[in-house]
Structure formats: structure tokens, C-alpha cells
PDB file of N, CA and C in Angstrom:
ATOM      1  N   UNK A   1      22.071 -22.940  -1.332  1.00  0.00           N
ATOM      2  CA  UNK A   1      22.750 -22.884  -0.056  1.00  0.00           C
ATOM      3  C   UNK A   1      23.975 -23.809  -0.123  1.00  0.00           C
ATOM      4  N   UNK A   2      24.807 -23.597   0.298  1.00  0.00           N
ATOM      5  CA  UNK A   2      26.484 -24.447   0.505  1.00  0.00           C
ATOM      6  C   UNK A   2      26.092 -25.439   1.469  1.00  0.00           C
ATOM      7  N   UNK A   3      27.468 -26.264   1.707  1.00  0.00           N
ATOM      8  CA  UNK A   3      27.609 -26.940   2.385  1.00  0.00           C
ATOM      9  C   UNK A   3      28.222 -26.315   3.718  1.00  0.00           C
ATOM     10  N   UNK A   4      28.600 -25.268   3.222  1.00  0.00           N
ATOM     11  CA  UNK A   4      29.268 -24.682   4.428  1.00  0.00           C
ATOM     12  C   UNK A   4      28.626 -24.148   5.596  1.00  0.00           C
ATOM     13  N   UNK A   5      27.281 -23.549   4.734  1.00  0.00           N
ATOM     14  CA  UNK A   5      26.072 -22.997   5.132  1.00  0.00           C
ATOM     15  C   UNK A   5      25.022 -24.303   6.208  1.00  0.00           C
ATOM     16  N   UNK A   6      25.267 -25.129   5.541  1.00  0.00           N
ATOM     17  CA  UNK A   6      24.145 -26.211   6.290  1.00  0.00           C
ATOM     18  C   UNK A   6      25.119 -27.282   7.514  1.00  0.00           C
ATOM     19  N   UNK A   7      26.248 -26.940   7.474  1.00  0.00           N
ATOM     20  CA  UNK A   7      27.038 -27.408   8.354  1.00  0.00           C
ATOM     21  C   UNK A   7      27.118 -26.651   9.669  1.00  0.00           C
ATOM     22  N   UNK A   8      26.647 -25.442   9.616  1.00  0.00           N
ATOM     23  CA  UNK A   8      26.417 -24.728  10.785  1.00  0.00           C
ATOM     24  C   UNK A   8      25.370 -24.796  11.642  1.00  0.00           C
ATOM     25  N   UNK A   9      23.847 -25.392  10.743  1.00  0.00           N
ATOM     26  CA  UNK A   9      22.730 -25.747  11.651  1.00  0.00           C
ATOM     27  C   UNK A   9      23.083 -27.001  12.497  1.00  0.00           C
ATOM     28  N   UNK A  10      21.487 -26.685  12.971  1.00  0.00           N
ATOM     29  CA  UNK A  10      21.241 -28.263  14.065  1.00  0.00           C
ATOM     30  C   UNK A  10      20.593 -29.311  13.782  1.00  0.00           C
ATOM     31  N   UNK A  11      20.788 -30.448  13.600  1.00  0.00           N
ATOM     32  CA  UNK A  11      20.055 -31.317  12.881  1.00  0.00           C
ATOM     33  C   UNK A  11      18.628 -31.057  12.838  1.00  0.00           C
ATOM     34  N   UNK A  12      17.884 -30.724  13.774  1.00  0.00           N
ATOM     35  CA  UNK A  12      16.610 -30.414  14.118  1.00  0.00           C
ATOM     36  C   UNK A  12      16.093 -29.106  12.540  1.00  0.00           C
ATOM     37  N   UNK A  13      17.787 -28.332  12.344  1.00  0.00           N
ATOM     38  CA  UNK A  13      17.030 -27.202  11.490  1.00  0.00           C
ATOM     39  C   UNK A  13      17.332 -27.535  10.320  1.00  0.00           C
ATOM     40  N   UNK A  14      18.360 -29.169  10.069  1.00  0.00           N
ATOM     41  CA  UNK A  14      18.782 -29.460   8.640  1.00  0.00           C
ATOM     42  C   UNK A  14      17.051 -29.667   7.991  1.00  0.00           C
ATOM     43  N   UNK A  15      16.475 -31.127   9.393  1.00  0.00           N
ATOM     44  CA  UNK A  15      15.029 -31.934   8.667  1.00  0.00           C
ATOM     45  C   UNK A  15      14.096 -30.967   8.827  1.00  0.00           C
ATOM     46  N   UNK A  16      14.082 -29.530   9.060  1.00  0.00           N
ATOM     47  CA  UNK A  16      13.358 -28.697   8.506  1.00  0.00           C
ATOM     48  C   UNK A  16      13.820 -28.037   6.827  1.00  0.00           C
ATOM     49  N   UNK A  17      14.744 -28.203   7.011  1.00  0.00           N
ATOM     50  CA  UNK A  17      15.209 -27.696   5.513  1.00  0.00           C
ATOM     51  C   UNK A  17      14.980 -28.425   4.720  1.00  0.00           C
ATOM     52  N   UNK A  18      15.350 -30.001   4.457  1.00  0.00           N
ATOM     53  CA  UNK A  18      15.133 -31.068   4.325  1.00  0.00           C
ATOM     54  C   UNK A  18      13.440 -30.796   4.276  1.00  0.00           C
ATOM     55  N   UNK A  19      12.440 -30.869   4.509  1.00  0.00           N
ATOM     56  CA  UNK A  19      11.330 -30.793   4.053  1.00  0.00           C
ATOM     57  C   UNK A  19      10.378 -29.764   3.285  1.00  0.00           C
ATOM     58  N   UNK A  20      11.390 -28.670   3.714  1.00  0.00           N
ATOM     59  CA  UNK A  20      11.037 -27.299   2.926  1.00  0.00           C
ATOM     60  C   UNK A  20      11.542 -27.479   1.687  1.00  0.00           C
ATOM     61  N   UNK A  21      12.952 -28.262   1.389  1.00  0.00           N
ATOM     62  CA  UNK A  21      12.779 -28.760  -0.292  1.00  0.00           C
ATOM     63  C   UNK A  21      12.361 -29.805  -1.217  1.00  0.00           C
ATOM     64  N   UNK A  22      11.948 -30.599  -0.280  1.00  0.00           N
ATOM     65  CA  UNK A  22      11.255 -32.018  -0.802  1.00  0.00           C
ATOM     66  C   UNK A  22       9.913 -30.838  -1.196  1.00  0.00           C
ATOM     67  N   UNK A  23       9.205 -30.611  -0.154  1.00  0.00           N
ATOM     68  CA  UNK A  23       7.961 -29.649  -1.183  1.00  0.00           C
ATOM     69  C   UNK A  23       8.261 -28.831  -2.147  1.00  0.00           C
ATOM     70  N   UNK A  24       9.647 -28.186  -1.916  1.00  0.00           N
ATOM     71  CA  UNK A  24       9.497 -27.005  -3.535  1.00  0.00           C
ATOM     72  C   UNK A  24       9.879 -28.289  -4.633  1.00  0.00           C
ATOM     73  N   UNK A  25      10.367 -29.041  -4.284  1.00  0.00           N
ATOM     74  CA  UNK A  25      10.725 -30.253  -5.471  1.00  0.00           C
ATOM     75  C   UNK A  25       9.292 -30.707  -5.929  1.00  0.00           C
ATOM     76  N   UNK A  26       8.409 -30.833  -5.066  1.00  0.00           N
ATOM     77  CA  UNK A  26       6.793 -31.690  -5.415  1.00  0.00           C
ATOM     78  C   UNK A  26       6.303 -30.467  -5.911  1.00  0.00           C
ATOM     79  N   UNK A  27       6.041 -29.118  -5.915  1.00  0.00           N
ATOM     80  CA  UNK A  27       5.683 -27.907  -6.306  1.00  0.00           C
ATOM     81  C   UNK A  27       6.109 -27.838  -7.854  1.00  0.00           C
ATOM     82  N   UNK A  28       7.448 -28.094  -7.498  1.00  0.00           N
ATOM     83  CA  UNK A  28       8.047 -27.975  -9.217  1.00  0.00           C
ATOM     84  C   UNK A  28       7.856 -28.694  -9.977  1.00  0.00           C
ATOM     85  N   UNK A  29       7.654 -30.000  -9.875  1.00  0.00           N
ATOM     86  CA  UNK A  29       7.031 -31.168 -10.308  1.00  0.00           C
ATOM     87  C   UNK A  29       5.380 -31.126 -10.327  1.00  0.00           C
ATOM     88  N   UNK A  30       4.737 -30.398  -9.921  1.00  0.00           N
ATOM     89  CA  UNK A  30       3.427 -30.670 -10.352  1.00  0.00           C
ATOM     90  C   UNK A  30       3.633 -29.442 -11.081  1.00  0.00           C
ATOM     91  N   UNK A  31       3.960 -28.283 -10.919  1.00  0.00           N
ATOM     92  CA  UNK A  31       3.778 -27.150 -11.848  1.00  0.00           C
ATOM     93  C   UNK A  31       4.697 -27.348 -13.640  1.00  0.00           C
ATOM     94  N   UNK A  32       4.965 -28.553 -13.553  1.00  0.00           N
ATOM     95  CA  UNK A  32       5.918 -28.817 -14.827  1.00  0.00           C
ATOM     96  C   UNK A  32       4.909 -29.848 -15.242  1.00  0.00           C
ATOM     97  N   UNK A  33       3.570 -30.519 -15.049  1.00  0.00           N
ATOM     98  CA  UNK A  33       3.081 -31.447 -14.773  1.00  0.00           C
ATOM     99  C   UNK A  33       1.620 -31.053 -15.588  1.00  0.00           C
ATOM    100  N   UNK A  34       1.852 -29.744 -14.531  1.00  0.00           N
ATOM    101  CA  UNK A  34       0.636 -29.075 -15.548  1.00  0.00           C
ATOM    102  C   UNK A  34       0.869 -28.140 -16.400  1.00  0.00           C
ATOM    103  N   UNK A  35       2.251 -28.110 -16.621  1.00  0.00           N
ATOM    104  CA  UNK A  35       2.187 -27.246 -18.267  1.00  0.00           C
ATOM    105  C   UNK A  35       2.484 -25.625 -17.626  1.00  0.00           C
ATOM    106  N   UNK A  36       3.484 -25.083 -16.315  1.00  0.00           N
ATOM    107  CA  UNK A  36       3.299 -23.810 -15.759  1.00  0.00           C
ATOM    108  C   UNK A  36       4.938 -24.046 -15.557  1.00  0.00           C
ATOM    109  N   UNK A  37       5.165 -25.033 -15.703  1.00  0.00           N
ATOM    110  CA  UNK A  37       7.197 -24.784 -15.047  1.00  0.00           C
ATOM    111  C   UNK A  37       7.952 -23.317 -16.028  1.00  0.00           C
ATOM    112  N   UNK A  38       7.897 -22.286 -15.342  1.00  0.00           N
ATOM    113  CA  UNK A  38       8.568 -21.190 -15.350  1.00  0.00           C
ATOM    114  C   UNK A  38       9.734 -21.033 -15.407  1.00  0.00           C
ATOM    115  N   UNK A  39      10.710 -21.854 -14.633  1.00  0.00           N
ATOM    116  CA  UNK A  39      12.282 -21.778 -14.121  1.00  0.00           C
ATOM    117  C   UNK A  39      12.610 -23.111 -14.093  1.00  0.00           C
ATOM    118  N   UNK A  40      13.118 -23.644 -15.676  1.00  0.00           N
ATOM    119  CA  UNK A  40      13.384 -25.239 -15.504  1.00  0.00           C
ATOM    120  C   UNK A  40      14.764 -25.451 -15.076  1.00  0.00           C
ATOM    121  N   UNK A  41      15.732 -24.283 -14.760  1.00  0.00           N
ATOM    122  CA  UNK A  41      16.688 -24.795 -14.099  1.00  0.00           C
ATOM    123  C   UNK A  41      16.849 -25.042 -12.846  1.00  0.00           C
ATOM    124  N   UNK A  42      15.397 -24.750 -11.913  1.00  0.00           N
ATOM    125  CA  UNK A  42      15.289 -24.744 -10.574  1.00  0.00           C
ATOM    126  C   UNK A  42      15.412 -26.110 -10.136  1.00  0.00           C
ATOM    127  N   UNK A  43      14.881 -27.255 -11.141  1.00  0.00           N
ATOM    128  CA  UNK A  43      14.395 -28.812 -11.073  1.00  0.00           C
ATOM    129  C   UNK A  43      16.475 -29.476 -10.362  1.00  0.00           C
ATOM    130  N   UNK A  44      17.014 -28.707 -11.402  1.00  0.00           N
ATOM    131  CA  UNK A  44      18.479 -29.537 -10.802  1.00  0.00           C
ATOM    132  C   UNK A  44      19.170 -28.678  -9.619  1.00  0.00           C
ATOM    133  N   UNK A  45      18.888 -27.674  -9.442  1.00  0.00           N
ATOM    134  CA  UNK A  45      19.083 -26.433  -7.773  1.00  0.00           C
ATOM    135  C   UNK A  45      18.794 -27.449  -6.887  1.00  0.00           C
ATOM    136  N   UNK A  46      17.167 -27.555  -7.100  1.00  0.00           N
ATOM    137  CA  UNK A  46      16.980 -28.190  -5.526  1.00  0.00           C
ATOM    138  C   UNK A  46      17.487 -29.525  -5.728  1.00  0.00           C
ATOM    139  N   UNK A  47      17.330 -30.390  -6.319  1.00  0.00           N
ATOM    140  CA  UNK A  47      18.123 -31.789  -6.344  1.00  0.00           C
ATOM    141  C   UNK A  47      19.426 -31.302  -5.887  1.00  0.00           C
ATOM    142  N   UNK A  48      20.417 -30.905  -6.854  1.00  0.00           N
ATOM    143  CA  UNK A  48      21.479 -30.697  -5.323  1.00  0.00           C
ATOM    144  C   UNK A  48      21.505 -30.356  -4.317  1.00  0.00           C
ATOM    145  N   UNK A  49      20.715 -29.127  -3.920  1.00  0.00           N
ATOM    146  CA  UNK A  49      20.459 -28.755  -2.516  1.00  0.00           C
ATOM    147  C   UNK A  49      20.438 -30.029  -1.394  1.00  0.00           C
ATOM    148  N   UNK A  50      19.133 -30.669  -1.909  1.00  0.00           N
ATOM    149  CA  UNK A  50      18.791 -31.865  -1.210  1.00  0.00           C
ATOM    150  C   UNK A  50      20.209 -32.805  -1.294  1.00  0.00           C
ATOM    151  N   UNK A  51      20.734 -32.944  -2.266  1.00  0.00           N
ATOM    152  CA  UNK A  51      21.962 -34.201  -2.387  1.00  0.00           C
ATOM    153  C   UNK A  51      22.761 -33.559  -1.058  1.00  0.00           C
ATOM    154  N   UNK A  52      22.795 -32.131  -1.074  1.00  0.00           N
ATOM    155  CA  UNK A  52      24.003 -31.107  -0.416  1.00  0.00           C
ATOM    156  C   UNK A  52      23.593 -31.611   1.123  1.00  0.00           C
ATOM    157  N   UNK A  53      22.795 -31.240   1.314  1.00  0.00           N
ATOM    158  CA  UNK A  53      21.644 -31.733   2.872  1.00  0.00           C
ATOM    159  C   UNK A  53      21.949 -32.906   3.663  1.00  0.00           C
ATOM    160  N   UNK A  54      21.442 -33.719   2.326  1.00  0.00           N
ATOM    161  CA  UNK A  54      21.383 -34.542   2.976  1.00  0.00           C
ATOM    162  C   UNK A  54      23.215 -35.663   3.028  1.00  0.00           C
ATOM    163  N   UNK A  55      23.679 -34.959   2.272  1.00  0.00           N
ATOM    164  CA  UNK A  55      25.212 -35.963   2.700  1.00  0.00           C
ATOM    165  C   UNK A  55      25.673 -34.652   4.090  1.00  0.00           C
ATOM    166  N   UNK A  56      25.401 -33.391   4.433  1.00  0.00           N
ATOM    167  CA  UNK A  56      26.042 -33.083   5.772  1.00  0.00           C
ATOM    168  C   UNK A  56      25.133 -33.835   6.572  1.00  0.00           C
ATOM    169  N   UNK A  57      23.961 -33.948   6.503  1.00  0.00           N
ATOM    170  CA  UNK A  57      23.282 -35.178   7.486  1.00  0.00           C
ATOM    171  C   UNK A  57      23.763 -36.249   7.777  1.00  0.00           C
ATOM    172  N   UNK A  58      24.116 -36.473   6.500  1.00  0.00           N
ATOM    173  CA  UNK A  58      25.012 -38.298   6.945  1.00  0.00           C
ATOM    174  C   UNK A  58      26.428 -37.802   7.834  1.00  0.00           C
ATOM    175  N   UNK A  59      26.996 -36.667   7.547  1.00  0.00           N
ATOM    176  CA  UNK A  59      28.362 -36.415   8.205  1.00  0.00           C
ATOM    177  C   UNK A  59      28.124 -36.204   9.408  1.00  0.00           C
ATOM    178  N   UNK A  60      27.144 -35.425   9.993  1.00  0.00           N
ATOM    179  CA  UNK A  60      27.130 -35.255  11.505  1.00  0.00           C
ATOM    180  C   UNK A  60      26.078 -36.386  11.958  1.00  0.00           C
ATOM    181  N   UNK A  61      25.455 -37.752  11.260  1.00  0.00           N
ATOM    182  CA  UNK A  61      25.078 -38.328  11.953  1.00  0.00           C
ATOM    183  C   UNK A  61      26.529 -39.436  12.648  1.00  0.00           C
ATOM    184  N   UNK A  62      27.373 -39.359  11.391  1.00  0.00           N
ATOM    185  CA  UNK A  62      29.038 -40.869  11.895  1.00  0.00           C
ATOM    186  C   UNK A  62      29.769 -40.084  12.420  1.00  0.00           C
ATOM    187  N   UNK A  63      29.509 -38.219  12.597  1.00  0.00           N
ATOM    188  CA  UNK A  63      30.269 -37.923  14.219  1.00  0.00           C
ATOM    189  C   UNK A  63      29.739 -38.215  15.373  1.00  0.00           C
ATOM    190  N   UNK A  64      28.472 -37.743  15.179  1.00  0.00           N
ATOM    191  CA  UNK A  64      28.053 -38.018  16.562  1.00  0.00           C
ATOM    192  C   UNK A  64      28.180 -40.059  16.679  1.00  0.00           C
ATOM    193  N   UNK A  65      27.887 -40.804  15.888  1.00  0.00           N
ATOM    194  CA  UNK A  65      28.356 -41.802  16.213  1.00  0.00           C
ATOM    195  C   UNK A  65      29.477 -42.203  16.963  1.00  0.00           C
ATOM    196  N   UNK A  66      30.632 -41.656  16.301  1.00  0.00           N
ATOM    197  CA  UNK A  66      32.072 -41.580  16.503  1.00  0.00           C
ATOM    198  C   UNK A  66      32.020 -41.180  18.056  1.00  0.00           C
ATOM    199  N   UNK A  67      31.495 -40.026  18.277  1.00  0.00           N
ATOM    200  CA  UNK A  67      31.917 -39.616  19.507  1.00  0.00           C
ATOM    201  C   UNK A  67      31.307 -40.496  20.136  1.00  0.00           C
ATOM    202  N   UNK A  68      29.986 -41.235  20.402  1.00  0.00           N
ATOM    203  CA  UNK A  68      29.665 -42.080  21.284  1.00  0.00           C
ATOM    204  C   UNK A  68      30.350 -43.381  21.624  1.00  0.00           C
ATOM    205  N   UNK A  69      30.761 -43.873  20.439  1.00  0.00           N
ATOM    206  CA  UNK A  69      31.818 -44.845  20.349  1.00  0.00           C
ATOM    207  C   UNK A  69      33.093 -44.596  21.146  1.00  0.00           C
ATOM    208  N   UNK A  70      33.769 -43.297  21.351  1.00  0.00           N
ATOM    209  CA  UNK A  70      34.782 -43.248  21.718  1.00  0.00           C
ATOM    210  C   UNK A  70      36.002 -43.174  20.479  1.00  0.00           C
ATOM    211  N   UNK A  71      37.295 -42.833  21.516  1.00  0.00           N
ATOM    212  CA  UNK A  71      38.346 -43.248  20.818  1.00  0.00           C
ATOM    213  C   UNK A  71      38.953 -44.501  20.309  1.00  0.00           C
ATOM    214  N   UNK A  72      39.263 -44.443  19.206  1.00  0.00           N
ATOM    215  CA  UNK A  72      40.051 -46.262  18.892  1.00  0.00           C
ATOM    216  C   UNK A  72      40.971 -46.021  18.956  1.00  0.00           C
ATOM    217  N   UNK A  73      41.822 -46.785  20.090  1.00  0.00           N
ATOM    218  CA  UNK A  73      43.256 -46.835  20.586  1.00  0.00           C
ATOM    219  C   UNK A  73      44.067 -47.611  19.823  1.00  0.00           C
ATOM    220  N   UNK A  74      43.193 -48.474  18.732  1.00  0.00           N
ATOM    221  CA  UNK A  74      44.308 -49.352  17.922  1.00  0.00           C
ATOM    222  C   UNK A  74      44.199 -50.766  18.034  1.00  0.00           C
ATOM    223  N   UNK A  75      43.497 -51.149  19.042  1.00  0.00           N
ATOM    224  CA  UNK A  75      43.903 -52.217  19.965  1.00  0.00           C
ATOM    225  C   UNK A  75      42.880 -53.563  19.242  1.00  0.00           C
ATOM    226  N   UNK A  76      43.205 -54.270  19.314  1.00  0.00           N
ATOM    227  CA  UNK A  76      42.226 -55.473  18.589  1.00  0.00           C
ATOM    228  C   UNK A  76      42.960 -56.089  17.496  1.00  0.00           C
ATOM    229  N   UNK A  77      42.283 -56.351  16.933  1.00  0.00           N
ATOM    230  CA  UNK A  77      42.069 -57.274  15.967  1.00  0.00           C
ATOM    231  C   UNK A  77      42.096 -59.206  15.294  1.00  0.00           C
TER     232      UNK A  77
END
């Protein structure tokens, strides 16, 4: 899945996604564990997936920050 793709959910449907690949990651890892890993290029898929996930997570968590914060007019320092 893109980034482009996971930028369109709702956070609510990222940490479902977000847990639907932490298990195929523990799946793939025990099935490589016991001697059955079928598709060893799947092991670096979902690791990015998850890397992919979870940095739009971090992006719409410092907007919505941002927006609560407001605008910075400049002013301070």
C-alpha cells in the first residue's frame, strides 16, 4: 500500500492497519521459525509497509498538533 493510499484514512483506520501488519509480521516470523517461510520477500514488504504507516501517523499526528496550536505570527523570541 502507498503512502498516498494511507494518507486518505482516519487515524482510527491507520491503528487498524497498523495491527493487521504487526500480526502478518509475527505470522511471518513464526512461519520462518518453523522452517514453512514460503515468500521470503514478504519479511521486507511489510517492514516497509509498517515504516510507510507509521511515519503518515507521525504526519497527521504534528498536523493536528499544529492546528491546535494555531498560527505562528512570528512574534517572540
Amino acid at each position: 500500500m502507498s503512502a498516498k493510499e494511507f494518507r486518505q484514512k482516519t487515524p482510527a483506520d491507520l491503528q487498524k492497519e497498523l495491527l493487521g501488519m504487526r500480526r502478518e509480521q509475527f505470522n511471518l516470523r513464526m512461519a520462518r521459525a518453523t522452517g514453512q517461510a514460503t515468500k521470503p520477500d514478504q519479511f521486507s514488504k511489510v517492514r516497509r509497509n509498517i515504516a510507510r504507516l507509521k511515519t503518515v501517523m507521525g504526519e497527521q499526528r504534528r498536523a493536528a498538533a499544529t492546528a491546535q496550536k494555531g498560527p505562528d505570527l512570528g512574534k517572540g523570541k
